[in-house]
N, C-alpha and C. Protein backbone atom coordinates (compact mmCIF):
# COMPACT_ATOMS: atom_id res chain seq x y z
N UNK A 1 7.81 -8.44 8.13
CA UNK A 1 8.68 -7.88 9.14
C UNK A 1 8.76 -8.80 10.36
N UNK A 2 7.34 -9.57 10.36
CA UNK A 2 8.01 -10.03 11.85
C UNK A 2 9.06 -11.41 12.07
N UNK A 3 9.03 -12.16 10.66
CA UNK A 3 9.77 -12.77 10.13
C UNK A 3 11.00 -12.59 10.44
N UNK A 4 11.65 -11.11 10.12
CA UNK A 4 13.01 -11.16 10.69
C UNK A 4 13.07 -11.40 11.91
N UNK A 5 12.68 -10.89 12.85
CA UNK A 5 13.04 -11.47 14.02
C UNK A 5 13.69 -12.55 14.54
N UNK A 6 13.15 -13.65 13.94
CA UNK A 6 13.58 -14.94 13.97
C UNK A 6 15.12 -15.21 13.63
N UNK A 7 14.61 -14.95 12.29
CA UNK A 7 16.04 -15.01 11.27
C UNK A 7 17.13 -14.25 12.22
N UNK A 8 17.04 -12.94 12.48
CA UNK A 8 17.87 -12.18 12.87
C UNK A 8 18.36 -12.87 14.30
N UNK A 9 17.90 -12.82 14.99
CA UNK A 9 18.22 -14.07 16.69
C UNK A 9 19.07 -14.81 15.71
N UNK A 10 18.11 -15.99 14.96
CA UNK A 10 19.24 -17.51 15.00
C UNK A 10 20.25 -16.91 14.12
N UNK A 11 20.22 -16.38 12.99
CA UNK A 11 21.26 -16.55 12.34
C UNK A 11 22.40 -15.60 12.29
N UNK A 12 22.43 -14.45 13.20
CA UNK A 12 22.88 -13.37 12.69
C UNK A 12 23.84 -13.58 14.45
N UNK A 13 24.68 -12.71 14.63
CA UNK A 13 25.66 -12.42 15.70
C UNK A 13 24.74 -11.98 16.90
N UNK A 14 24.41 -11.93 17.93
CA UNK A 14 23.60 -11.50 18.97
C UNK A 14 23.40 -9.93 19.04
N UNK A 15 24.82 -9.48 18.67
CA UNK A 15 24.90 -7.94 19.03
C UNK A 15 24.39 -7.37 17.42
N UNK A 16 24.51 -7.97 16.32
CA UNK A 16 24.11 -7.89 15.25
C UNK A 16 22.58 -7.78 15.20
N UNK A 17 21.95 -8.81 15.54
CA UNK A 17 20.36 -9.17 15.43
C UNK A 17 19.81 -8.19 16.42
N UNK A 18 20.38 -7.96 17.67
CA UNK A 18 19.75 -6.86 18.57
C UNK A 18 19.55 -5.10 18.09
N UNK A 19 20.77 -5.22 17.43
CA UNK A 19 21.32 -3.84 16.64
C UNK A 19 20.26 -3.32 15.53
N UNK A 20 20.09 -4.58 14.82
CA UNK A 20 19.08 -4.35 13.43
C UNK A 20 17.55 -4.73 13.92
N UNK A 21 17.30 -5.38 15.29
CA UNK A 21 16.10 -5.26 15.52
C UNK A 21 15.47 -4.02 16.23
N UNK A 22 16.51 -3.56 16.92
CA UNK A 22 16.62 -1.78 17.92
C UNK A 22 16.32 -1.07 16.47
N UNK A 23 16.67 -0.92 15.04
CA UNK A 23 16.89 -0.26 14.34
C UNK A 23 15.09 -0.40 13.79
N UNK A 24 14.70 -1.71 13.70
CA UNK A 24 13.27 -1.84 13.00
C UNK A 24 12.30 -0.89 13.85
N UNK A 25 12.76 -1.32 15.16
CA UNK A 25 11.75 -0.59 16.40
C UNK A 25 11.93 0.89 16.19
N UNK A 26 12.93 1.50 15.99
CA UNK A 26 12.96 3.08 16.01
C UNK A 26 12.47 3.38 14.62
N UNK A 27 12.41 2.47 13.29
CA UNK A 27 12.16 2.66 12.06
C UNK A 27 10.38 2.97 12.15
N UNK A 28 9.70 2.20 13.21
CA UNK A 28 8.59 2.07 13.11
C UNK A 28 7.75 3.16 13.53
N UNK A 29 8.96 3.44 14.75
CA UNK A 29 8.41 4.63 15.95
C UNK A 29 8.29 6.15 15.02
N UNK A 30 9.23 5.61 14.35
CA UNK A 30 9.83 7.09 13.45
C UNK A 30 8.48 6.85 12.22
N UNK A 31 8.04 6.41 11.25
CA UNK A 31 6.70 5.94 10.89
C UNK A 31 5.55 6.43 11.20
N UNK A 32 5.20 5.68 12.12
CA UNK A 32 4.00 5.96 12.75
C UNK A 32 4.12 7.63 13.02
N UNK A 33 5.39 8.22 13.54
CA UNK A 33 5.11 9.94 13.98
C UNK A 33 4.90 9.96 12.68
N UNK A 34 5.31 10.16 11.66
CA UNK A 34 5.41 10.67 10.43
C UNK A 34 4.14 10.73 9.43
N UNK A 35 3.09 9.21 10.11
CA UNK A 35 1.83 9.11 9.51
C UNK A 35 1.03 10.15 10.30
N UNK A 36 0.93 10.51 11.54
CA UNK A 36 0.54 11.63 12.19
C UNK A 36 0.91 12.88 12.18
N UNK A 37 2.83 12.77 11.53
CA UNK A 37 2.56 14.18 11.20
C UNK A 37 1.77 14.85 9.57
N UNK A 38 1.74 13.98 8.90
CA UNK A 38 1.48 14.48 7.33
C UNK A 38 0.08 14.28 7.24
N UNK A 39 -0.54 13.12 7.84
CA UNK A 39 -1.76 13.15 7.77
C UNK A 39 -2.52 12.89 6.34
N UNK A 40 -1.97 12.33 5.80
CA UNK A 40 -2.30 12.09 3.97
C UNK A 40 -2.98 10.89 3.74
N UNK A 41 -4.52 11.00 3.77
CA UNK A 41 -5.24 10.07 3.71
C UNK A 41 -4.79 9.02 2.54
N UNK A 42 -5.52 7.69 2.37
CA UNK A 42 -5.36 6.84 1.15
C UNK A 42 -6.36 7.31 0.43
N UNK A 43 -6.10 6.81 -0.98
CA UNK A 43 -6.94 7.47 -2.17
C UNK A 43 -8.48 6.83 -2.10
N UNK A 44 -8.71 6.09 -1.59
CA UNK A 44 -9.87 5.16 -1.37
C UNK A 44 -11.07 6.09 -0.38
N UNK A 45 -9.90 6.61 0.51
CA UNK A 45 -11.05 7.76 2.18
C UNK A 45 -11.45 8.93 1.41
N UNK A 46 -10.65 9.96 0.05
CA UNK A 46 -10.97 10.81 -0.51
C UNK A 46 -12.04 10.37 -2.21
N UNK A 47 -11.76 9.57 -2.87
CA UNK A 47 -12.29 9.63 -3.80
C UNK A 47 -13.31 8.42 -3.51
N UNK A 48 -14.93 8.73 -3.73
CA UNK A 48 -15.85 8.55 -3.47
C UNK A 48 -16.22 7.28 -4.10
N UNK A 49 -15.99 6.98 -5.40
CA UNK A 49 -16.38 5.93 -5.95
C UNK A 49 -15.02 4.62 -5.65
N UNK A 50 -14.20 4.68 -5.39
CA UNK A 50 -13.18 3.42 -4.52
C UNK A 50 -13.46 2.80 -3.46
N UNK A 51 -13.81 1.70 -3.57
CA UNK A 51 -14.53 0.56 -2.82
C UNK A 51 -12.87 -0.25 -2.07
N UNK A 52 -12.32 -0.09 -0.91
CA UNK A 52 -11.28 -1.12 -0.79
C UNK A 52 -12.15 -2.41 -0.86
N UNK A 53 -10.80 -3.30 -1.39
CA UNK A 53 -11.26 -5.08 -0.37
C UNK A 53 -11.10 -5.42 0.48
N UNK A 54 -9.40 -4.63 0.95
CA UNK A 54 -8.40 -5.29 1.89
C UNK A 54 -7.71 -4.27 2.33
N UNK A 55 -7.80 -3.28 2.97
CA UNK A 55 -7.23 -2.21 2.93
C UNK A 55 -7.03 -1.55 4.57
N UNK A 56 -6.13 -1.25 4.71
CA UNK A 56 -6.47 -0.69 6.18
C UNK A 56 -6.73 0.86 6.22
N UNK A 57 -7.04 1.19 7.17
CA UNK A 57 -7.76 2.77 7.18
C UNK A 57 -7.23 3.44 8.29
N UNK A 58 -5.75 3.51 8.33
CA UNK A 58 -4.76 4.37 8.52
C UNK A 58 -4.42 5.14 7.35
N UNK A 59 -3.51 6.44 7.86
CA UNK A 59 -2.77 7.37 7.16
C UNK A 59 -2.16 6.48 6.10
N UNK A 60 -1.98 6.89 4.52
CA UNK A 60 -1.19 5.93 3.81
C UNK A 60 0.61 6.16 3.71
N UNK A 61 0.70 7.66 3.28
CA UNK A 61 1.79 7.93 3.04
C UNK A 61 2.84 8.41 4.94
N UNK A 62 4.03 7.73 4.78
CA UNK A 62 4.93 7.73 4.24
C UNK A 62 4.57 6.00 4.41
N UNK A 63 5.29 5.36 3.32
CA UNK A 63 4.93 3.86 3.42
C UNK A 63 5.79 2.81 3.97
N UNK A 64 5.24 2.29 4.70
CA UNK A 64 5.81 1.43 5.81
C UNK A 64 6.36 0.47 5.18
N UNK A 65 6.12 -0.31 3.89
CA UNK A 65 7.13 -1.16 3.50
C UNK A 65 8.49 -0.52 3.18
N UNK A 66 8.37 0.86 2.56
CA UNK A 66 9.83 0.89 2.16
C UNK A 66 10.14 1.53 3.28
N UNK A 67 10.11 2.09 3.97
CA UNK A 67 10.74 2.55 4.93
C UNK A 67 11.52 1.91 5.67
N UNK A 68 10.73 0.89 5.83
CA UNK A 68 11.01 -1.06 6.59
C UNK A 68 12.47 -1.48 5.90
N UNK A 69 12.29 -1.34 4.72
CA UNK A 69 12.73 -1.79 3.72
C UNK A 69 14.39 -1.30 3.56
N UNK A 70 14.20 0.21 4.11
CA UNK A 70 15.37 0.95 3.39
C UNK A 70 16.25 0.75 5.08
N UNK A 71 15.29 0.60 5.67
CA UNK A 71 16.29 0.62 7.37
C UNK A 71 16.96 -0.97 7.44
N UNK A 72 15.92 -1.97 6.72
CA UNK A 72 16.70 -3.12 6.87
C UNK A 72 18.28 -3.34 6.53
N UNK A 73 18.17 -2.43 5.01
CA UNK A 73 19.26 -2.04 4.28
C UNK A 73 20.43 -1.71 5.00
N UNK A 74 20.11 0.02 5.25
CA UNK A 74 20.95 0.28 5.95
C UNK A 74 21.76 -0.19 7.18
N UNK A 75 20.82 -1.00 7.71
CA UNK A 75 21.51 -2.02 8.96
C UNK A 75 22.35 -2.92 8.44
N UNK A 76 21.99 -3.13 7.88
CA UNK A 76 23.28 -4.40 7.32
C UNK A 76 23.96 -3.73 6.61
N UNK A 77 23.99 -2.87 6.13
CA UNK A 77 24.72 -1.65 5.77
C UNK A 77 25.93 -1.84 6.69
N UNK A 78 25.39 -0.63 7.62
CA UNK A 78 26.55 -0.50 8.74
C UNK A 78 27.09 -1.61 9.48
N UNK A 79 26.41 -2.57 9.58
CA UNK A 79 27.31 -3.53 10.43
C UNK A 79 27.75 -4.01 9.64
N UNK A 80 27.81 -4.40 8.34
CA UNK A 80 28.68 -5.16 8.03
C UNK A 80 29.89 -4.77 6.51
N UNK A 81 30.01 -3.22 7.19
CA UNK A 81 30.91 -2.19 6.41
C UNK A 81 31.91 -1.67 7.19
N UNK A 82 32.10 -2.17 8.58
CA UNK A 82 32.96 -1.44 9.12
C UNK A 82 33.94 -1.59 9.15
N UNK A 83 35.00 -1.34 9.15
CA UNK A 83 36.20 -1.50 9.43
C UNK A 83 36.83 -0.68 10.65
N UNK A 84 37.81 -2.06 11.09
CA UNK A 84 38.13 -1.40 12.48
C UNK A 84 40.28 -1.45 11.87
């Protein structure tokens, strides 16, 4: 994710890259409430014998890649479906 950033500045229209980066920021904000509201541990904090390697020990579900994923979408979605 933080990758786009970049990309999005140089390569994309100003009002474009600002648009779909405003969109990551509310994607995230919206996330994070959502890991606080459901509260659904990872399978590793409940079942006793799962050892992580690499794992972080936040809420798992709702999952931040696709979520990431589906807003990237939709941003380029809308901007670049419109017709005027």
């Amino acid at each position: 994710m933080v990758a786009l950033y970049p990309v999005a500045f140089f390569s994309l229209p100003l009002d474009k890259s600002v648009a779909l980066i405003n969109a990551q920021m509310l994607g995230l904000a919206i996330n994070i409430f959502l890991k606080f509201l459901f509260l659904d541990p990872r399978p590793f904090m409940t079942t006793p014998g799962l050892v992580p390697s690499k794992c972080l020990f936040d809420y798992g579900n709702p999952s931040g890649h696709s979520q990431h994923s589906t807003v990237i979408f939709f941003g380029f979605f809308v901007q670049y479906t419109r017709t005027y």
